[in-house]
PDB file of N, CA and C in Angstrom:
ATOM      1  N   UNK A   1     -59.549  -0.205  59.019  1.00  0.00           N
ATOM      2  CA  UNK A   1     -60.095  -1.515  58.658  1.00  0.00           C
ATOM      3  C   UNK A   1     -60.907  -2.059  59.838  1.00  0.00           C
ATOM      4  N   UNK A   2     -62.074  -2.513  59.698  1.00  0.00           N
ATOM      5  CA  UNK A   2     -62.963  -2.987  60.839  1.00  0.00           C
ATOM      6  C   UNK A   2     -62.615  -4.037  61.560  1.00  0.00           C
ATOM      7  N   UNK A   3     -62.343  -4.293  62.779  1.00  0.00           N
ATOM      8  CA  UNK A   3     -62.299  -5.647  63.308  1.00  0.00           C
ATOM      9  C   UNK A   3     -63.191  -6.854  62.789  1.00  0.00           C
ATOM     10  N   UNK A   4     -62.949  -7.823  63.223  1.00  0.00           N
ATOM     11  CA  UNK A   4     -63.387  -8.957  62.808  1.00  0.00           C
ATOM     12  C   UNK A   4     -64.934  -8.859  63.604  1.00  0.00           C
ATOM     13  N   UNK A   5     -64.791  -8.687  64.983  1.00  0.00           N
ATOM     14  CA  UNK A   5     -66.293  -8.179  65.814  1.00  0.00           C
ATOM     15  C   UNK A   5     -66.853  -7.245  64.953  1.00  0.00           C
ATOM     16  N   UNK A   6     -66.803  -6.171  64.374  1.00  0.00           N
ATOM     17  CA  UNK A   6     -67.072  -5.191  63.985  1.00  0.00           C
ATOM     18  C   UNK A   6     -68.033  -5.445  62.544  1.00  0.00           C
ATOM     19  N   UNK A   7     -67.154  -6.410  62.400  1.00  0.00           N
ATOM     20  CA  UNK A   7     -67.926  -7.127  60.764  1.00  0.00           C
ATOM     21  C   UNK A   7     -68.908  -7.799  61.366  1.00  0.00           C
ATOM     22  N   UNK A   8     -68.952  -8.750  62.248  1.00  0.00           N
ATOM     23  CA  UNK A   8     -69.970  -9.322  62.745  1.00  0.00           C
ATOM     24  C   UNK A   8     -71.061  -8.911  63.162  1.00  0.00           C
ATOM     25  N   UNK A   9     -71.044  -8.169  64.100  1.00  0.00           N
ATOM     26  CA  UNK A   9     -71.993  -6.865  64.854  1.00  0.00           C
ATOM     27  C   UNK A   9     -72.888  -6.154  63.290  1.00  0.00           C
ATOM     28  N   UNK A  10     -71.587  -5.718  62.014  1.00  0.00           N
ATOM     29  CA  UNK A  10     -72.779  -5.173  61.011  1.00  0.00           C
ATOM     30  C   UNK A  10     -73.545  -6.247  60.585  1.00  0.00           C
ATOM     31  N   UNK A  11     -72.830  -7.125  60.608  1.00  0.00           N
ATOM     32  CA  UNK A  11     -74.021  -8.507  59.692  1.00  0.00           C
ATOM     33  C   UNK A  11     -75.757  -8.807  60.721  1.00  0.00           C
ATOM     34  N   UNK A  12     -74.851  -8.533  61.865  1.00  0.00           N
ATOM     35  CA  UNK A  12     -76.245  -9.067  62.867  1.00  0.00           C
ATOM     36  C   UNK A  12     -77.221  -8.119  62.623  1.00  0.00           C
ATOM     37  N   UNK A  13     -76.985  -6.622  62.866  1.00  0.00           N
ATOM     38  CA  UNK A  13     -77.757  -5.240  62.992  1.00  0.00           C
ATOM     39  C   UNK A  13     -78.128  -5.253  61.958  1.00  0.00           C
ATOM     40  N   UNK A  14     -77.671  -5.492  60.326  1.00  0.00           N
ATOM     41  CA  UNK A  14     -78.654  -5.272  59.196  1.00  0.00           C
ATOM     42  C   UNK A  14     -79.275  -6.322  59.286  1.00  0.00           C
ATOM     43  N   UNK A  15     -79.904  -7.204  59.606  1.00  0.00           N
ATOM     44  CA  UNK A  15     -81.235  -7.929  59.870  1.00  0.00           C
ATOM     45  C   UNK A  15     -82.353  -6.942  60.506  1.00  0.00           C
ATOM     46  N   UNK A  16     -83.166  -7.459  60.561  1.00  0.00           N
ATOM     47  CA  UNK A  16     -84.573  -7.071  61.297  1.00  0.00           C
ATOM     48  C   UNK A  16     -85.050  -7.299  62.235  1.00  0.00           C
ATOM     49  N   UNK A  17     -85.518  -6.143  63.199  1.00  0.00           N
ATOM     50  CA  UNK A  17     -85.724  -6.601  64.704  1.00  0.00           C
ATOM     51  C   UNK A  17     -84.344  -7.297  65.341  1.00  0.00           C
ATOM     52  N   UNK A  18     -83.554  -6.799  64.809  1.00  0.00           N
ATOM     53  CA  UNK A  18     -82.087  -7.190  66.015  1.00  0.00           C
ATOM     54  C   UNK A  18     -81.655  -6.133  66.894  1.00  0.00           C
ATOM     55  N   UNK A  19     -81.112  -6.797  68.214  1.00  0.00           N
ATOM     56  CA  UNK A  19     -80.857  -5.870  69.233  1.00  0.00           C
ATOM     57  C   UNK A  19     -79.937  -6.631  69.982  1.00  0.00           C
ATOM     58  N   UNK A  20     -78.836  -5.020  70.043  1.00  0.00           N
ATOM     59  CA  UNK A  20     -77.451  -5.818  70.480  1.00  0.00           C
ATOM     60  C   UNK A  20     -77.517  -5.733  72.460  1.00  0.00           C
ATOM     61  N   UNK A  21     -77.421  -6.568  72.884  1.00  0.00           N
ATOM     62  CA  UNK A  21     -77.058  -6.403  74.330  1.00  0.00           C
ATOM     63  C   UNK A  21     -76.210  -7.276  75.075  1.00  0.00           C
ATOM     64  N   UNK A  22     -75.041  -6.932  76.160  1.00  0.00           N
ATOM     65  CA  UNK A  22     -74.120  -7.497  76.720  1.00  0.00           C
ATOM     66  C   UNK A  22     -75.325  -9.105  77.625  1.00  0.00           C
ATOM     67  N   UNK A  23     -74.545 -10.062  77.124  1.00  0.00           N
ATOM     68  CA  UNK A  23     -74.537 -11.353  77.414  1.00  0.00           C
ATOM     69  C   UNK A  23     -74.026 -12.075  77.849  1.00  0.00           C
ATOM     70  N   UNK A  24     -74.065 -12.911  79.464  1.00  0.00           N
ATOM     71  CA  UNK A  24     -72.925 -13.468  79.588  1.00  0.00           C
ATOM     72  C   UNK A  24     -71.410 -12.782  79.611  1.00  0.00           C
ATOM     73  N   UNK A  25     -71.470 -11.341  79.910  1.00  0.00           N
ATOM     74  CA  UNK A  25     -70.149 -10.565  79.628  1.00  0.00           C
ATOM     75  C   UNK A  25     -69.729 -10.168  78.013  1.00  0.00           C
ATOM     76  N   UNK A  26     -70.654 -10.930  77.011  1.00  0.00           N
ATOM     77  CA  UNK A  26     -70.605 -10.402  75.891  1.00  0.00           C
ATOM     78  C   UNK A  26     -71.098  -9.653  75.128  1.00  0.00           C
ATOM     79  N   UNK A  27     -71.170  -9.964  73.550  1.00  0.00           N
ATOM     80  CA  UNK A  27     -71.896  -8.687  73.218  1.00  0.00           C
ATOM     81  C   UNK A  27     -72.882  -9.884  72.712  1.00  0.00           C
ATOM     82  N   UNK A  28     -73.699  -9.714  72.511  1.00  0.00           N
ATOM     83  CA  UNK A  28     -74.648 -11.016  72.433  1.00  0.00           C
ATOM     84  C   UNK A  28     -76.167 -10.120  71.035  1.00  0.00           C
ATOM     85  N   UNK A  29     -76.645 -10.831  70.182  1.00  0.00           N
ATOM     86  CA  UNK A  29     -77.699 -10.226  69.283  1.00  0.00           C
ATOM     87  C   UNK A  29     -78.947 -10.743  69.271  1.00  0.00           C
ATOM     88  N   UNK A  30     -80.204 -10.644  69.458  1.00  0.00           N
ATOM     89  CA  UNK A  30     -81.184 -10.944  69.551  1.00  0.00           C
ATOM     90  C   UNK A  30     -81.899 -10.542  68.481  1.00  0.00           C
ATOM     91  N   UNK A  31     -82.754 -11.598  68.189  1.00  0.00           N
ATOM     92  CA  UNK A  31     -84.012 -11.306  67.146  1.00  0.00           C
ATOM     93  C   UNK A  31     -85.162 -11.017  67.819  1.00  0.00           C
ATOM     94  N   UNK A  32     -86.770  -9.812  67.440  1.00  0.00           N
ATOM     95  CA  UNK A  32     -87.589  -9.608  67.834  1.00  0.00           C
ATOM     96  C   UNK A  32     -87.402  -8.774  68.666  1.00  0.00           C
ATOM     97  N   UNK A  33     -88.512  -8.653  69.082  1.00  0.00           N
ATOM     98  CA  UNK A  33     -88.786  -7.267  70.106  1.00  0.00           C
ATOM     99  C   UNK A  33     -89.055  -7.976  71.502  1.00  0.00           C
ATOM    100  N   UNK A  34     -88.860  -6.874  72.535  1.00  0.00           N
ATOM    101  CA  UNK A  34     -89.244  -7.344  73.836  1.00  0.00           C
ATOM    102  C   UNK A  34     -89.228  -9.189  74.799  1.00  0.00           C
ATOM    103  N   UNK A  35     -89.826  -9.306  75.244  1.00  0.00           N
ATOM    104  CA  UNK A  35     -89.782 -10.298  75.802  1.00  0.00           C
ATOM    105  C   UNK A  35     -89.834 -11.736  74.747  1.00  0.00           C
ATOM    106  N   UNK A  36     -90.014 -11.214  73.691  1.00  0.00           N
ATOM    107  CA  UNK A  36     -90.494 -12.506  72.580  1.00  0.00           C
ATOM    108  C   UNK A  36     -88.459 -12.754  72.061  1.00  0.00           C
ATOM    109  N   UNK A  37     -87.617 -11.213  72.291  1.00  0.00           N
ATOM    110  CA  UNK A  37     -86.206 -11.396  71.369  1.00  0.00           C
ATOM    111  C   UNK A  37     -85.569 -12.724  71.960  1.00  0.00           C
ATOM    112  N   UNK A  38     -85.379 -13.180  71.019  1.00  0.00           N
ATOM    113  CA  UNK A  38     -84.375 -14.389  71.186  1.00  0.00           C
ATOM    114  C   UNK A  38     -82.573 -14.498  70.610  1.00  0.00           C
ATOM    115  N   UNK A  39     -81.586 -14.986  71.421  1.00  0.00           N
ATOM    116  CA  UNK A  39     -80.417 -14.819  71.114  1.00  0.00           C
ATOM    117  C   UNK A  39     -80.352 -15.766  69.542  1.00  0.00           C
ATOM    118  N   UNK A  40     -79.419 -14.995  68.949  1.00  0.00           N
ATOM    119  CA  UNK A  40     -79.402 -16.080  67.945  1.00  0.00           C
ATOM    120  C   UNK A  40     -77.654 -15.867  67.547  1.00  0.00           C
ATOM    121  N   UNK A  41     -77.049 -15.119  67.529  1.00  0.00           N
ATOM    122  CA  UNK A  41     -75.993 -15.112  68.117  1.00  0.00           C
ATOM    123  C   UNK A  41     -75.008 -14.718  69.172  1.00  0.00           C
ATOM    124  N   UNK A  42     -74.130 -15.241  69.395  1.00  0.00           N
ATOM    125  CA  UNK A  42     -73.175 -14.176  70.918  1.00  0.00           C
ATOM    126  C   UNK A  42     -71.795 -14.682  70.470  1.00  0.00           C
ATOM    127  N   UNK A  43     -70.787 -13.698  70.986  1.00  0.00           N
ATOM    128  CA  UNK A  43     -69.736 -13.511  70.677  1.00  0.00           C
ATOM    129  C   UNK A  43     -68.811 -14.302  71.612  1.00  0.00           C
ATOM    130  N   UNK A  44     -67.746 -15.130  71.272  1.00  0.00           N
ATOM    131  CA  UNK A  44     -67.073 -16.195  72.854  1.00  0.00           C
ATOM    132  C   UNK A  44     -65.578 -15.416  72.422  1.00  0.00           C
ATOM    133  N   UNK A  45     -65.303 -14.779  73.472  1.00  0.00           N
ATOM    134  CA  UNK A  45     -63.849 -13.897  73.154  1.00  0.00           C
ATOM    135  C   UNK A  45     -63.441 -14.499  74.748  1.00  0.00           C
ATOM    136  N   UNK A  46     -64.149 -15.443  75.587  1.00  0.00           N
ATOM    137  CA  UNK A  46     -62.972 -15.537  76.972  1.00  0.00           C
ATOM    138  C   UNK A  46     -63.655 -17.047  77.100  1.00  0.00           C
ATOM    139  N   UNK A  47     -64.245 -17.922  76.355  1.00  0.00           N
ATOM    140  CA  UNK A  47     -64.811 -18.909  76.885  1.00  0.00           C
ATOM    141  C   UNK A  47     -63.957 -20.567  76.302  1.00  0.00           C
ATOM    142  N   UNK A  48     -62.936 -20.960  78.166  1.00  0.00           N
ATOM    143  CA  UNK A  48     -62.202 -21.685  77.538  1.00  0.00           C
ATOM    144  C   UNK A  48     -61.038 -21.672  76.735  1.00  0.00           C
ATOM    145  N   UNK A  49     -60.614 -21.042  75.989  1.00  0.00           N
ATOM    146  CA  UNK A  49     -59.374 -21.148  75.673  1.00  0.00           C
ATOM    147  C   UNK A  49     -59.022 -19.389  74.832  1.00  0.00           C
ATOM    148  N   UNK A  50     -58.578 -19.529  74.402  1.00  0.00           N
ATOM    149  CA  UNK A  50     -57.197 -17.515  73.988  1.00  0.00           C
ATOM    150  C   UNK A  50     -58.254 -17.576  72.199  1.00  0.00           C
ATOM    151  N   UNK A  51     -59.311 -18.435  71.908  1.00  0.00           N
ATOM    152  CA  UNK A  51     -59.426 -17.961  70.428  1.00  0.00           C
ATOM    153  C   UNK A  51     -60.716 -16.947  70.525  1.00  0.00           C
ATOM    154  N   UNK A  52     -60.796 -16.550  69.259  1.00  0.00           N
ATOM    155  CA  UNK A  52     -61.762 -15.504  69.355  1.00  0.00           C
ATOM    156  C   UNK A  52     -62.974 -15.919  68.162  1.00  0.00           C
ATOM    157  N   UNK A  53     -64.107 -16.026  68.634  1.00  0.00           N
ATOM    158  CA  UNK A  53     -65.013 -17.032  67.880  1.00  0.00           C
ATOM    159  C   UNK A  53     -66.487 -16.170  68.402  1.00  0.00           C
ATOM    160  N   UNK A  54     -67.263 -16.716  67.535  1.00  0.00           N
ATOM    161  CA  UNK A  54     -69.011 -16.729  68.179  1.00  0.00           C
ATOM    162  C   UNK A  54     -69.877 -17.921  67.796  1.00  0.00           C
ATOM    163  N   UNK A  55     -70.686 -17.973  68.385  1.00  0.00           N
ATOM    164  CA  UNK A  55     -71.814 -19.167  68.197  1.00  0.00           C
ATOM    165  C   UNK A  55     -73.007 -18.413  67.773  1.00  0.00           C
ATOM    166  N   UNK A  56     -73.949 -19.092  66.868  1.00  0.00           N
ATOM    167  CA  UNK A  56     -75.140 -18.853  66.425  1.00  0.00           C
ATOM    168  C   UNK A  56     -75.896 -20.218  66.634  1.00  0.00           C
ATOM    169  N   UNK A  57     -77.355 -20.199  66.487  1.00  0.00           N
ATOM    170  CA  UNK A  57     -78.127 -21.399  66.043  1.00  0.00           C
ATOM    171  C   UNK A  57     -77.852 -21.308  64.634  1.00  0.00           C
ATOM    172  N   UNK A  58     -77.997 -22.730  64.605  1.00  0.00           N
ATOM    173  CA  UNK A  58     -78.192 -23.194  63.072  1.00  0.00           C
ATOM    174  C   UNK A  58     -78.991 -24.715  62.799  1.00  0.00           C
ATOM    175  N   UNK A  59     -79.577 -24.990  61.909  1.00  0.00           N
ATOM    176  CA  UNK A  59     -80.551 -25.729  60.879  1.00  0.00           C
ATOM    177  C   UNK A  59     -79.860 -26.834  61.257  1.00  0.00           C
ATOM    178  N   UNK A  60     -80.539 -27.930  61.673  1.00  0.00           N
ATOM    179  CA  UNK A  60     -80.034 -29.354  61.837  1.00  0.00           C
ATOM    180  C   UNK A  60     -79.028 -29.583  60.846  1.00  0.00           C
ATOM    181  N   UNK A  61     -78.128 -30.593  61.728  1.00  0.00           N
ATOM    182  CA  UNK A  61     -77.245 -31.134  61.011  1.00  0.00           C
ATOM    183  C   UNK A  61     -76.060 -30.595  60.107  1.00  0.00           C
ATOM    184  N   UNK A  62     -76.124 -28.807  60.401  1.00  0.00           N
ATOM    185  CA  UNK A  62     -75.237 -27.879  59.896  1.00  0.00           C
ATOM    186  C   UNK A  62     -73.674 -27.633  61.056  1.00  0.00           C
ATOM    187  N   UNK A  63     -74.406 -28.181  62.166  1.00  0.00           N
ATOM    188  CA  UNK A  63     -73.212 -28.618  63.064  1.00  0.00           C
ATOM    189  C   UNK A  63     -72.065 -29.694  62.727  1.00  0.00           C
ATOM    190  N   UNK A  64     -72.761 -30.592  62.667  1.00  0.00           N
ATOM    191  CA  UNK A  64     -72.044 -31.461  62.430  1.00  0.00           C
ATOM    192  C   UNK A  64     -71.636 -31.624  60.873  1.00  0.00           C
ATOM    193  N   UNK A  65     -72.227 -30.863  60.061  1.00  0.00           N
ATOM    194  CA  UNK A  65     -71.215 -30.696  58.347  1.00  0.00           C
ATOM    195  C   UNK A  65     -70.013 -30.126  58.574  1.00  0.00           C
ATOM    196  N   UNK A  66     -70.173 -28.701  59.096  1.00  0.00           N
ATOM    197  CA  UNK A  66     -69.549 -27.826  59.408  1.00  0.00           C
ATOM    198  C   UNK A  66     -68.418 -28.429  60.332  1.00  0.00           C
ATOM    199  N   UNK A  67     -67.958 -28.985  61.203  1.00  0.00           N
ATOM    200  CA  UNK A  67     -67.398 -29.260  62.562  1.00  0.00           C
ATOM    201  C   UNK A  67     -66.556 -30.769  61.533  1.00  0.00           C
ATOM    202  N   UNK A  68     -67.043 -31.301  61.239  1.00  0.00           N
ATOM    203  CA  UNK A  68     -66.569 -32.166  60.306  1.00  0.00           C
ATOM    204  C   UNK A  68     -65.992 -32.014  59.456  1.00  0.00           C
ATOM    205  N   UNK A  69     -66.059 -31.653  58.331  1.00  0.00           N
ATOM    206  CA  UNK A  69     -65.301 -30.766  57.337  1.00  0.00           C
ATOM    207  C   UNK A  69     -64.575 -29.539  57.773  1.00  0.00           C
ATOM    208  N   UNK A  70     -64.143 -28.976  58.598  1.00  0.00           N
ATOM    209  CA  UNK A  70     -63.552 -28.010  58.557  1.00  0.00           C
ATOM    210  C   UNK A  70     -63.167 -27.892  60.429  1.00  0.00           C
ATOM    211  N   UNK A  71     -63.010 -28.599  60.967  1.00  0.00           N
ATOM    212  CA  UNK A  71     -62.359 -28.124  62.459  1.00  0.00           C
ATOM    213  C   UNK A  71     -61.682 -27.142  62.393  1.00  0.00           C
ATOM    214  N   UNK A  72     -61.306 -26.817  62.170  1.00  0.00           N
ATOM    215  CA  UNK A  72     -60.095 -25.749  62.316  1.00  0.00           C
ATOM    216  C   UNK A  72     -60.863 -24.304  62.055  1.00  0.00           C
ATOM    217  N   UNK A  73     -62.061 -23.853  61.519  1.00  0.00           N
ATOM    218  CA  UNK A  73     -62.735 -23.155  62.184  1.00  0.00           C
ATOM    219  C   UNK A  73     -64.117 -23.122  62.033  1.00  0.00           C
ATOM    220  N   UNK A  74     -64.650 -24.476  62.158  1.00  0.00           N
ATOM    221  CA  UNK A  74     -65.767 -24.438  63.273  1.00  0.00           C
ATOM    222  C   UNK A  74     -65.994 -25.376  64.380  1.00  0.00           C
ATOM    223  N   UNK A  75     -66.714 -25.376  65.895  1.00  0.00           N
ATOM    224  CA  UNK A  75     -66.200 -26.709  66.529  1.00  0.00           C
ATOM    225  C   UNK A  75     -67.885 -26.353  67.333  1.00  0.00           C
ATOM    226  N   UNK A  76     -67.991 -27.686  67.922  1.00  0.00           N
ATOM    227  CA  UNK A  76     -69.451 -27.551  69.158  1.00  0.00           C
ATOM    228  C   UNK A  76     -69.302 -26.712  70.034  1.00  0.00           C
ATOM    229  N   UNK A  77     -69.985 -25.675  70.086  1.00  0.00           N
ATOM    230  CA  UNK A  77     -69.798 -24.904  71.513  1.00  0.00           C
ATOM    231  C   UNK A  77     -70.228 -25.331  72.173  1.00  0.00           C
ATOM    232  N   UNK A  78     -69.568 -25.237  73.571  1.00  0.00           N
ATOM    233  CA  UNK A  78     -70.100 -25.274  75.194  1.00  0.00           C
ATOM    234  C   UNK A  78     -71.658 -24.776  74.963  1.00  0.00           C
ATOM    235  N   UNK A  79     -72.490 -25.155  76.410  1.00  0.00           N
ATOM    236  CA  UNK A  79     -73.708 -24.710  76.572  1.00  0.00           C
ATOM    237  C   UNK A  79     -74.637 -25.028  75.577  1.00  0.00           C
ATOM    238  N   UNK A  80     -74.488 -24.835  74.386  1.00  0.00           N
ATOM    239  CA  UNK A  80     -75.482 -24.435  73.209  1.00  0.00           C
ATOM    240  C   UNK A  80     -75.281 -25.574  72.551  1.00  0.00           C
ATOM    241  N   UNK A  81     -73.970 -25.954  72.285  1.00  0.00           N
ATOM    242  CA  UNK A  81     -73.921 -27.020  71.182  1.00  0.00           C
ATOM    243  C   UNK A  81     -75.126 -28.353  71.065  1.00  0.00           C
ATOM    244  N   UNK A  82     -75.572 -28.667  72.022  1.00  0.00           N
ATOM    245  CA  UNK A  82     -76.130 -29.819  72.311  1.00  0.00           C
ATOM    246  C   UNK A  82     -77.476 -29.444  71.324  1.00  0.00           C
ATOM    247  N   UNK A  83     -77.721 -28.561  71.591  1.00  0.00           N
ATOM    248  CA  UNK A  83     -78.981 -27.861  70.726  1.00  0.00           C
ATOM    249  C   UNK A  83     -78.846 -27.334  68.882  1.00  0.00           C
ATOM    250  N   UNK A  84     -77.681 -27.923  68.399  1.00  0.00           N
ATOM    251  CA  UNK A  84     -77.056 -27.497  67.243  1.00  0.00           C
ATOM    252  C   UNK A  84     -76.317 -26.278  66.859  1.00  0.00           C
ATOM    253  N   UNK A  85     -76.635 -25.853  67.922  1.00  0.00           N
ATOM    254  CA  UNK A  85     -75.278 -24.568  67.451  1.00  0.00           C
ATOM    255  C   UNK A  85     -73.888 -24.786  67.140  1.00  0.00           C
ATOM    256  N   UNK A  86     -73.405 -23.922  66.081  1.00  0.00           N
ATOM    257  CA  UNK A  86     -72.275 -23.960  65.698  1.00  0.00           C
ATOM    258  C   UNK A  86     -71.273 -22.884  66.552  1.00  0.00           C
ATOM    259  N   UNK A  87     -70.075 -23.083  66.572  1.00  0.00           N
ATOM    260  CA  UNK A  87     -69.129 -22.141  66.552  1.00  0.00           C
ATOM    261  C   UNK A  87     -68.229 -21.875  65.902  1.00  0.00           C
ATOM    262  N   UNK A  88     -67.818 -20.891  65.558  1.00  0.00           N
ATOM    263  CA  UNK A  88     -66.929 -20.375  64.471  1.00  0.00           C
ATOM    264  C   UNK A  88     -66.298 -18.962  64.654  1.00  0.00           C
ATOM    265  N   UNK A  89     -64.796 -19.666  64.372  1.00  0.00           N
ATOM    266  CA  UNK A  89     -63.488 -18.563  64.506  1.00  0.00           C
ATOM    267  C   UNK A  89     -63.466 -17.976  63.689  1.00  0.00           C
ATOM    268  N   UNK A  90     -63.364 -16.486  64.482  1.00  0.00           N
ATOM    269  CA  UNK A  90     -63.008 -15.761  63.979  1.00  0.00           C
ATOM    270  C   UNK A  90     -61.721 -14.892  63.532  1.00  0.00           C
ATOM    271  N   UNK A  91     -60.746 -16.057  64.103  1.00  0.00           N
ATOM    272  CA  UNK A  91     -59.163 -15.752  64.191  1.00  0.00           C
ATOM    273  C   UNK A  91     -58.539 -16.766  63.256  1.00  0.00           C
ATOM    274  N   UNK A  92     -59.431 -17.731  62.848  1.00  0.00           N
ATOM    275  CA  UNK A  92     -59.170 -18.338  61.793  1.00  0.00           C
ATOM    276  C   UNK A  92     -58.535 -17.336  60.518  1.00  0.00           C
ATOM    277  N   UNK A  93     -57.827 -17.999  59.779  1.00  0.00           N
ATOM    278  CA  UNK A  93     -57.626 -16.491  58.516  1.00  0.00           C
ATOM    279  C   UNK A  93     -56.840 -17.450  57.443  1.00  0.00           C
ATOM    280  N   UNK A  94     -57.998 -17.757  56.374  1.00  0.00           N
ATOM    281  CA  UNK A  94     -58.802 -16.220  56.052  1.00  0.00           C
ATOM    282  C   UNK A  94     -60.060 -16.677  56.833  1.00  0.00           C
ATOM    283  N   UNK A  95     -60.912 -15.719  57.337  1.00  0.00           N
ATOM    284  CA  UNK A  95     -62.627 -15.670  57.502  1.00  0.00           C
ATOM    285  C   UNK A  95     -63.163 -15.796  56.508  1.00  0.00           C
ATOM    286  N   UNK A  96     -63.825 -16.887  55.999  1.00  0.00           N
ATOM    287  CA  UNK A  96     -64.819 -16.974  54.740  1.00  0.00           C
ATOM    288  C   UNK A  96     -65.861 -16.447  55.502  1.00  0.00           C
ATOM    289  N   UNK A  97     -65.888 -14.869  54.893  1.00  0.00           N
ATOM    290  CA  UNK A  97     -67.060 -13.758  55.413  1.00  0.00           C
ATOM    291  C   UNK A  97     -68.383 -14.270  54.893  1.00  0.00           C
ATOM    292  N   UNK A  98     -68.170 -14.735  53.081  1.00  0.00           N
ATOM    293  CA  UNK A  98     -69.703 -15.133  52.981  1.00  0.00           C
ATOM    294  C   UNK A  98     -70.552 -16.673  53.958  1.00  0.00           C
ATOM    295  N   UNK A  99     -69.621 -16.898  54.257  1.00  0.00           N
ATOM    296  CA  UNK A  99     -70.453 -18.361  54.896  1.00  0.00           C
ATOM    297  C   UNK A  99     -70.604 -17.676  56.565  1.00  0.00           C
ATOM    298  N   UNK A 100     -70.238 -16.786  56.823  1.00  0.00           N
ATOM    299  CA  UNK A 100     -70.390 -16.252  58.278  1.00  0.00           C
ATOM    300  C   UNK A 100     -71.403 -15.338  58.137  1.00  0.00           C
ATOM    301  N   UNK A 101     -71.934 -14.927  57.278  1.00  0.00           N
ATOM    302  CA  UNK A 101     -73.153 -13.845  56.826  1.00  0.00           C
ATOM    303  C   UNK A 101     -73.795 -14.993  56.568  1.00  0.00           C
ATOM    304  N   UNK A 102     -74.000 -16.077  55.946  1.00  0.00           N
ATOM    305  CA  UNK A 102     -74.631 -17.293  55.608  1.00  0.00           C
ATOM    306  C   UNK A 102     -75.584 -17.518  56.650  1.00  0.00           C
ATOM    307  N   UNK A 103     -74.271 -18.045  57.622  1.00  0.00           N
ATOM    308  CA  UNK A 103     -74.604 -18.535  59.366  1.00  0.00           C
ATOM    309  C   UNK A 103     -75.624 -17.678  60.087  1.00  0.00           C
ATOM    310  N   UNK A 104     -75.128 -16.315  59.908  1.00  0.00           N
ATOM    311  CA  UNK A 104     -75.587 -15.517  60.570  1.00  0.00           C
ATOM    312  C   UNK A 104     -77.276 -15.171  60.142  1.00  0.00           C
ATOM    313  N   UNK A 105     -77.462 -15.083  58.907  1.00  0.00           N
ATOM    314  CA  UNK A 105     -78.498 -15.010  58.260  1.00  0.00           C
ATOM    315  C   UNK A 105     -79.777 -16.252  58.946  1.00  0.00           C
ATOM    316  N   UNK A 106     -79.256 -17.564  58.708  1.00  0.00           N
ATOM    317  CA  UNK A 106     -79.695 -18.875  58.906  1.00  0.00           C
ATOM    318  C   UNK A 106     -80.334 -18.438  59.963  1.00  0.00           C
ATOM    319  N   UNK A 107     -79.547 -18.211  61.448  1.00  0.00           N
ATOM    320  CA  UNK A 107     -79.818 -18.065  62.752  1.00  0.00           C
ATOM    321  C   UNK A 107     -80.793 -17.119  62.940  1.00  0.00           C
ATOM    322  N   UNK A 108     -80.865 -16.165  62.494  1.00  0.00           N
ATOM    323  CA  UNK A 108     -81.411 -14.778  62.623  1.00  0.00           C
ATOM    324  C   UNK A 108     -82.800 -15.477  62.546  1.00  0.00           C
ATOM    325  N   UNK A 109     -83.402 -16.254  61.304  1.00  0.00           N
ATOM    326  CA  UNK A 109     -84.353 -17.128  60.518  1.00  0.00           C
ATOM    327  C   UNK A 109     -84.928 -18.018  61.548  1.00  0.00           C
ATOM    328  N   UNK A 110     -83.833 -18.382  61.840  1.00  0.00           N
ATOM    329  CA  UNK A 110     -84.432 -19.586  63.164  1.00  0.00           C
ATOM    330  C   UNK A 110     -84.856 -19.660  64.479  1.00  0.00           C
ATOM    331  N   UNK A 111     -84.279 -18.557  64.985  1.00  0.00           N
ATOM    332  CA  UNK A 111     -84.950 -17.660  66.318  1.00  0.00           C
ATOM    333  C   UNK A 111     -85.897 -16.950  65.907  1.00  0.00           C
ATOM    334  N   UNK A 112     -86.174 -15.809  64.682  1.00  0.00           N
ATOM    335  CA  UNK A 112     -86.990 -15.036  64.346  1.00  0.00           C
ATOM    336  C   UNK A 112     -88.318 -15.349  64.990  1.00  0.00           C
ATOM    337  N   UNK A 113     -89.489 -14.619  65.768  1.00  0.00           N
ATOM    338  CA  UNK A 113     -90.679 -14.880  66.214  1.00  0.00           C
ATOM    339  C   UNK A 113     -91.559 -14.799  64.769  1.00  0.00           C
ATOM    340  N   UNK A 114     -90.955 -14.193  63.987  1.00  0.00           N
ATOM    341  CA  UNK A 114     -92.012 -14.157  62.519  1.00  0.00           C
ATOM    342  C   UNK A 114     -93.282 -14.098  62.682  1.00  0.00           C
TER     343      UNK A 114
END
């Protein structure tokens, strides 16, 4: 059975123009090629406290739906949050996989150099 990273990592890689590289000590995914790739998600497995989560960008005001309705697994990340990124556990359980392919999708969209 795949880890919970493992599911994540496939959702990022079947997009287009994604490329996985260690970030910050993580495993971190970028959209585009070369100097133009932009992070659009990274994985937080040591940042702050024992849970196991990642952050993506996301679409105004999807922070604060998300983080509101549902604390318990999604919250503002450090660094990024200020800029609308979400974070979301992945030790939460159950993982609502489709809204994390959702997320993931969104982000991919929003960094994309297109």
């Amino acid at each position: 059975m795949p880890t919970p990273v493992d599911r994540l990592r496939a959702l990022c890689l079947a997009l287009p123009e994604t490329a996985e590289r260690v970030g910050h000590g993580e495993p971190t995914w970028f959209a585009g090629a070369g100097r133009r790739a932009r992070v659009f998600v990274m994985l937080a497995d040591h940042h702050h406290d024992e849970r196991l989560a990642f952050w993506c960008a996301a679409p105004d005001g999807v922070q604060a739906e998300l983080t509101g309705r549902d604390p318990q697994r999604y919250f503002r990340p450090p660094y990024v949050g200020h800029r609308g990124w979400v974070g979301v556990y992945l030790d939460a359980v159950p993982v609502d996989w489709e809204r994390v392919e959702d997320l993931v999708a969104d982000a991919h969209a929003l960094v994309s150099p297109g």
